[in-house]
N, C-alpha and C. Protein backbone atom coordinates (compact mmCIF):
# COMPACT_ATOMS: atom_id res chain seq x y z
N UNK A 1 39.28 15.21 -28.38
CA UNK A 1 38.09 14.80 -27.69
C UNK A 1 37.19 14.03 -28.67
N UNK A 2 36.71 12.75 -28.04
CA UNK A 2 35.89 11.86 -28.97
C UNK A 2 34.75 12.71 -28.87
N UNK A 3 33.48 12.59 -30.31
CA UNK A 3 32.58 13.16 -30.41
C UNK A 3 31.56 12.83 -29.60
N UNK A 4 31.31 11.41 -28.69
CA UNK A 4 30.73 11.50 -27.31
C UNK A 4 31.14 12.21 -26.36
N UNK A 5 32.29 12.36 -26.01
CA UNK A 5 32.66 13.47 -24.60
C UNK A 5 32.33 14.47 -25.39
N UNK A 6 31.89 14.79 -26.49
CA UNK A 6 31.58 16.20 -26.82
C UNK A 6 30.07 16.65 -26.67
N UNK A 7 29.51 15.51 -26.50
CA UNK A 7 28.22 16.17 -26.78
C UNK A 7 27.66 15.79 -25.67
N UNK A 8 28.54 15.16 -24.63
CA UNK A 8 28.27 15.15 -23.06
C UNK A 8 28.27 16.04 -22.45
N UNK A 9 29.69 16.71 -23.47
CA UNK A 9 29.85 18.25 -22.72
C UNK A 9 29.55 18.88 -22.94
N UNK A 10 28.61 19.30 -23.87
CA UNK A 10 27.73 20.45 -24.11
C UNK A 10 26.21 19.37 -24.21
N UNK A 11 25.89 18.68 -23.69
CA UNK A 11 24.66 18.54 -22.44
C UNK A 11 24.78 18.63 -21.42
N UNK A 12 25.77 19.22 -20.62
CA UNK A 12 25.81 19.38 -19.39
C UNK A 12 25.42 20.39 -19.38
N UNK A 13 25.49 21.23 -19.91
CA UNK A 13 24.53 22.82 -19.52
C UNK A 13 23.09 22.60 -19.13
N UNK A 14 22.37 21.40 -19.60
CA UNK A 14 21.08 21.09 -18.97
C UNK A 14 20.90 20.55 -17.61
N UNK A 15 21.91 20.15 -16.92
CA UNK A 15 22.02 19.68 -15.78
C UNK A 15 21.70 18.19 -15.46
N UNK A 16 21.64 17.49 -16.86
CA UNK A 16 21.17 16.32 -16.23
C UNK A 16 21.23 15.15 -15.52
N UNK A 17 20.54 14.46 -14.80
CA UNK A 17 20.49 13.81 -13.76
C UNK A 17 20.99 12.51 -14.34
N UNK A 18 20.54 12.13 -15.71
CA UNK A 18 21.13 10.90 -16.47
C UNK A 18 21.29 11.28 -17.85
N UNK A 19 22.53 10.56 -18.51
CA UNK A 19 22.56 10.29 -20.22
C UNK A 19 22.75 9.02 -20.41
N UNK A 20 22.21 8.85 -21.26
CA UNK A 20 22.26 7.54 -22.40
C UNK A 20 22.88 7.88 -23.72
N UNK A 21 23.78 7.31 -23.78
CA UNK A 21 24.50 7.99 -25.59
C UNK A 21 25.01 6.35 -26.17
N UNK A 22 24.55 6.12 -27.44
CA UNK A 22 24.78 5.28 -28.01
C UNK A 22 25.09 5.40 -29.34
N UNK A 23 25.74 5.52 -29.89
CA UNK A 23 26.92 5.13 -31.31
C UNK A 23 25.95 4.38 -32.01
N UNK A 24 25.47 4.37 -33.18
CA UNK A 24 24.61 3.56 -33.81
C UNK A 24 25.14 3.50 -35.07
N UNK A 25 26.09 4.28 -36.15
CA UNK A 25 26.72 4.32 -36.80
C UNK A 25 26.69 3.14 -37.34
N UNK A 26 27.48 2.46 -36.97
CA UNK A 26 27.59 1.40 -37.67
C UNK A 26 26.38 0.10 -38.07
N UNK A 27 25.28 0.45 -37.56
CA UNK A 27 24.32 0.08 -38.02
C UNK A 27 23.48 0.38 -39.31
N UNK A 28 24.23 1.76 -39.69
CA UNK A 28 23.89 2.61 -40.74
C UNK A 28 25.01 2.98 -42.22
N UNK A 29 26.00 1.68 -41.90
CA UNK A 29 26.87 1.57 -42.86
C UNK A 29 25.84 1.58 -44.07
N UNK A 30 26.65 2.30 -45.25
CA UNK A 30 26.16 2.70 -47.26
C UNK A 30 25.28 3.61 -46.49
N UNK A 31 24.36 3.88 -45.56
CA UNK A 31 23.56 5.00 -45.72
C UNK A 31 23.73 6.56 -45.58
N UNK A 32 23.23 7.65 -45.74
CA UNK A 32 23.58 8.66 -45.75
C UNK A 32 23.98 9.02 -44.90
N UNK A 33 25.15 9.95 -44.87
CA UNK A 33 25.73 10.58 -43.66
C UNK A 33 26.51 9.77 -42.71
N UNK A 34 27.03 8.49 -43.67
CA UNK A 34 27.42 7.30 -42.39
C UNK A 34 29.05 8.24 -42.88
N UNK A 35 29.71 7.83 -41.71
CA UNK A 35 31.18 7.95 -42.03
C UNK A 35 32.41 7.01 -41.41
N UNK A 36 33.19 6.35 -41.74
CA UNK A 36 34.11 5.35 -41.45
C UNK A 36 34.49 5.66 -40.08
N UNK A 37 34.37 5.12 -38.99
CA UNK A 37 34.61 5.30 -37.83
C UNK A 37 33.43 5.51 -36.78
N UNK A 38 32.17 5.93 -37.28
CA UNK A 38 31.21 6.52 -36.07
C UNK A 38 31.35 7.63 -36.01
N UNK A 39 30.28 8.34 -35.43
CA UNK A 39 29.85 8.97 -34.69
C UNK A 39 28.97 10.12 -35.03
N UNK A 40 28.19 9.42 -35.68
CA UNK A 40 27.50 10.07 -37.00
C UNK A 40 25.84 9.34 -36.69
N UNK A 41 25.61 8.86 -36.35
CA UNK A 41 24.25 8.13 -36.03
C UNK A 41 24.24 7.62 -34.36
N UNK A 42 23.41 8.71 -33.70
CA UNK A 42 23.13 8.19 -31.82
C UNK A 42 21.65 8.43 -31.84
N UNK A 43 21.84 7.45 -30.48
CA UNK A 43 20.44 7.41 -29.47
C UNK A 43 20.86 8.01 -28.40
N UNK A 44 19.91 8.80 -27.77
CA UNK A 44 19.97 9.94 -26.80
C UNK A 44 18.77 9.91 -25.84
N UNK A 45 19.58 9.60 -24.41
CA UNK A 45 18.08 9.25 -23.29
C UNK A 45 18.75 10.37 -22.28
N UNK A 46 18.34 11.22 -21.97
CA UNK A 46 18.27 11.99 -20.96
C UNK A 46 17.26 12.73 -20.36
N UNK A 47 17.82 12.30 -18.73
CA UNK A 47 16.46 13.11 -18.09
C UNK A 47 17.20 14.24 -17.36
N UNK A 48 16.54 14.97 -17.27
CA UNK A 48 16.86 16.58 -16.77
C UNK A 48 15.72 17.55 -16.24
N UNK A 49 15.78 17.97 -15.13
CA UNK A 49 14.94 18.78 -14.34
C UNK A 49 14.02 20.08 -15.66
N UNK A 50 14.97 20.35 -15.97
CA UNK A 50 14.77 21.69 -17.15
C UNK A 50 13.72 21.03 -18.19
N UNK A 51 13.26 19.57 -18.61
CA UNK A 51 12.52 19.41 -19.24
C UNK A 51 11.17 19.30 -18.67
N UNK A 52 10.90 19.50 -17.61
CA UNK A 52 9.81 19.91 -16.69
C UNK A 52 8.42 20.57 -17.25
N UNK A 53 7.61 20.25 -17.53
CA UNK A 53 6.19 21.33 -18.29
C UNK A 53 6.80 21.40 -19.41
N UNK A 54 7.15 21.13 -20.26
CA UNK A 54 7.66 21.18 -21.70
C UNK A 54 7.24 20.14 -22.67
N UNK A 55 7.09 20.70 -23.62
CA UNK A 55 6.40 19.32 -25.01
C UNK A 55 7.46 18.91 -25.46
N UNK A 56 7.35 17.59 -26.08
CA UNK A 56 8.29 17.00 -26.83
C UNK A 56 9.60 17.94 -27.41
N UNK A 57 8.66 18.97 -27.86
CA UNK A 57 9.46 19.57 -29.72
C UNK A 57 10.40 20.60 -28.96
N UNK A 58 9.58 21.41 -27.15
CA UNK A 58 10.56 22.10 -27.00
C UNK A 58 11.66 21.57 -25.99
N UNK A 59 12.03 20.34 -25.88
CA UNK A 59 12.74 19.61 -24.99
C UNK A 59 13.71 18.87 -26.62
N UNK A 60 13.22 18.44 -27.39
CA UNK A 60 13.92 18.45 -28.60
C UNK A 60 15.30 19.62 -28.70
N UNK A 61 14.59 20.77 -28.91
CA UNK A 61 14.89 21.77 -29.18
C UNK A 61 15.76 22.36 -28.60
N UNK A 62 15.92 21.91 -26.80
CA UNK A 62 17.13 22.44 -26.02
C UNK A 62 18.07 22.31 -26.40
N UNK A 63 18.02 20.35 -27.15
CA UNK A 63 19.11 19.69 -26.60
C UNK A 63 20.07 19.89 -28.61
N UNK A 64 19.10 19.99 -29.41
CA UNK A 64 19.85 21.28 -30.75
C UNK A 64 20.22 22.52 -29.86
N UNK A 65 19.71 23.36 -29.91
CA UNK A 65 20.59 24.51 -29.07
C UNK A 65 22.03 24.02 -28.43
N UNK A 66 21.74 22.97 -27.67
CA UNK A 66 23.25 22.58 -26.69
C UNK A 66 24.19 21.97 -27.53
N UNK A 67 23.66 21.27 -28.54
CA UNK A 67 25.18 21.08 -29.07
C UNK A 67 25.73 21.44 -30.30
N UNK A 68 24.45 22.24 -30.92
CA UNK A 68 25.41 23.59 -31.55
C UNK A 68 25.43 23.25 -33.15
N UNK A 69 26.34 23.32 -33.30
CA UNK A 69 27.15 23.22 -34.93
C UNK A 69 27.13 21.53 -35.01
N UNK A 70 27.29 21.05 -33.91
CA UNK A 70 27.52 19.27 -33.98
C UNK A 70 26.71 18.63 -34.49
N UNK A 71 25.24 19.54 -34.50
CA UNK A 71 23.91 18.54 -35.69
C UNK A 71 24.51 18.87 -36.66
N UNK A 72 25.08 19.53 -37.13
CA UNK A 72 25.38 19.96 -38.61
C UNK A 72 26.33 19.15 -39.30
N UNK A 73 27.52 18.95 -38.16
CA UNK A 73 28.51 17.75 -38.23
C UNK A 73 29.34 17.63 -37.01
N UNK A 74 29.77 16.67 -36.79
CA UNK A 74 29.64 15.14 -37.84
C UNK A 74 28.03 14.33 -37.48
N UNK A 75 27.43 14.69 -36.46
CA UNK A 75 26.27 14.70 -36.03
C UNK A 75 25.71 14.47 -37.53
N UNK A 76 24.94 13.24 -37.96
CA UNK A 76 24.10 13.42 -39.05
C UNK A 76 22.66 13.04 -38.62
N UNK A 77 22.32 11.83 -37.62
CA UNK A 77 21.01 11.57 -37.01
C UNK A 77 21.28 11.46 -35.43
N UNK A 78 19.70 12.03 -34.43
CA UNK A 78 19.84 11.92 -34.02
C UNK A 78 18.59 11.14 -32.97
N UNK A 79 18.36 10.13 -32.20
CA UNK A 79 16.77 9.92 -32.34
C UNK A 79 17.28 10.24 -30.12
N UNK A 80 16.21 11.22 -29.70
CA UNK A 80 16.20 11.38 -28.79
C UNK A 80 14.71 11.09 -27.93
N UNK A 81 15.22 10.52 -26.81
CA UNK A 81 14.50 10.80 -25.63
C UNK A 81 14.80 11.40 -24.60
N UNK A 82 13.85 12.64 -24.79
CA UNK A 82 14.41 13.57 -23.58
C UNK A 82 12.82 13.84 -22.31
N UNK A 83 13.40 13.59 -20.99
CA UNK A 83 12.18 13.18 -19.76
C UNK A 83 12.72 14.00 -18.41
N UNK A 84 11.57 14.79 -18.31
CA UNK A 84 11.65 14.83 -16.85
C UNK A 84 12.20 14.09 -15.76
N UNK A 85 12.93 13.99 -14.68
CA UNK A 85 12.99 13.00 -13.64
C UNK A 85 11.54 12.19 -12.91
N UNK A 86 10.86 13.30 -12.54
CA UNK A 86 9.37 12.17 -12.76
C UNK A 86 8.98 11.47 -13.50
N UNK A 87 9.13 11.76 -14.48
CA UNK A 87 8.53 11.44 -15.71
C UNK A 87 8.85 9.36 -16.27
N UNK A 88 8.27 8.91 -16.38
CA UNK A 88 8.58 7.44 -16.57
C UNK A 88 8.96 7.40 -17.89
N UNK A 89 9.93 5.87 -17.87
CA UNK A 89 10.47 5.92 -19.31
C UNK A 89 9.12 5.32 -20.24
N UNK A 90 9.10 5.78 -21.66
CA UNK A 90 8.16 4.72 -22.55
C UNK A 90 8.60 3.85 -23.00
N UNK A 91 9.95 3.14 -22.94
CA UNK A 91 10.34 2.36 -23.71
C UNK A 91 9.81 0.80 -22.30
């Protein structure tokens, strides 16, 4: 299993309505934590009901919980946006 279907599949426990997963890796070639192939540097847009009344840090915080050991590795950065379904995008 590629390390995107992995961390699709353990965001699915949040239920969400959309993901955005983007590979950035290679934008981050010589820098720390890069590794030959990807999958070591993503962008992360998901909206999900469960982030509902919640601050930034604890909607952060789910989405560490959900995928576990994978921040640790190969997971080295991760820059997320995580939104309510109401909620409008800021970008």
């Amino acid at each position: 299993m590629s390390v995107a279907q992995e961390i699709r599949q353990r965001l699915a426990r949040l239920q969400p309505e959309r993901i955005e997963l983007v590979d950035e890796s290679e934008s981050h070639r010589g820098h720390a934590g890069y590794r030959e192939g990807g999958g070591t540097h993503w962008r992360l847009t998901i909206v999900a009901p469960a982030f509902a009344g919640k601050p930034t840090v604890a909607r952060h915080r789910m989405v560490y919980q959900a995928l576990g050991e994978l921040m640790q590795h190969p997971i080295h950065a991760l820059a997320i946006n995580a939104r309510a379904p109401d909620e409008k995008d800021p970008r």
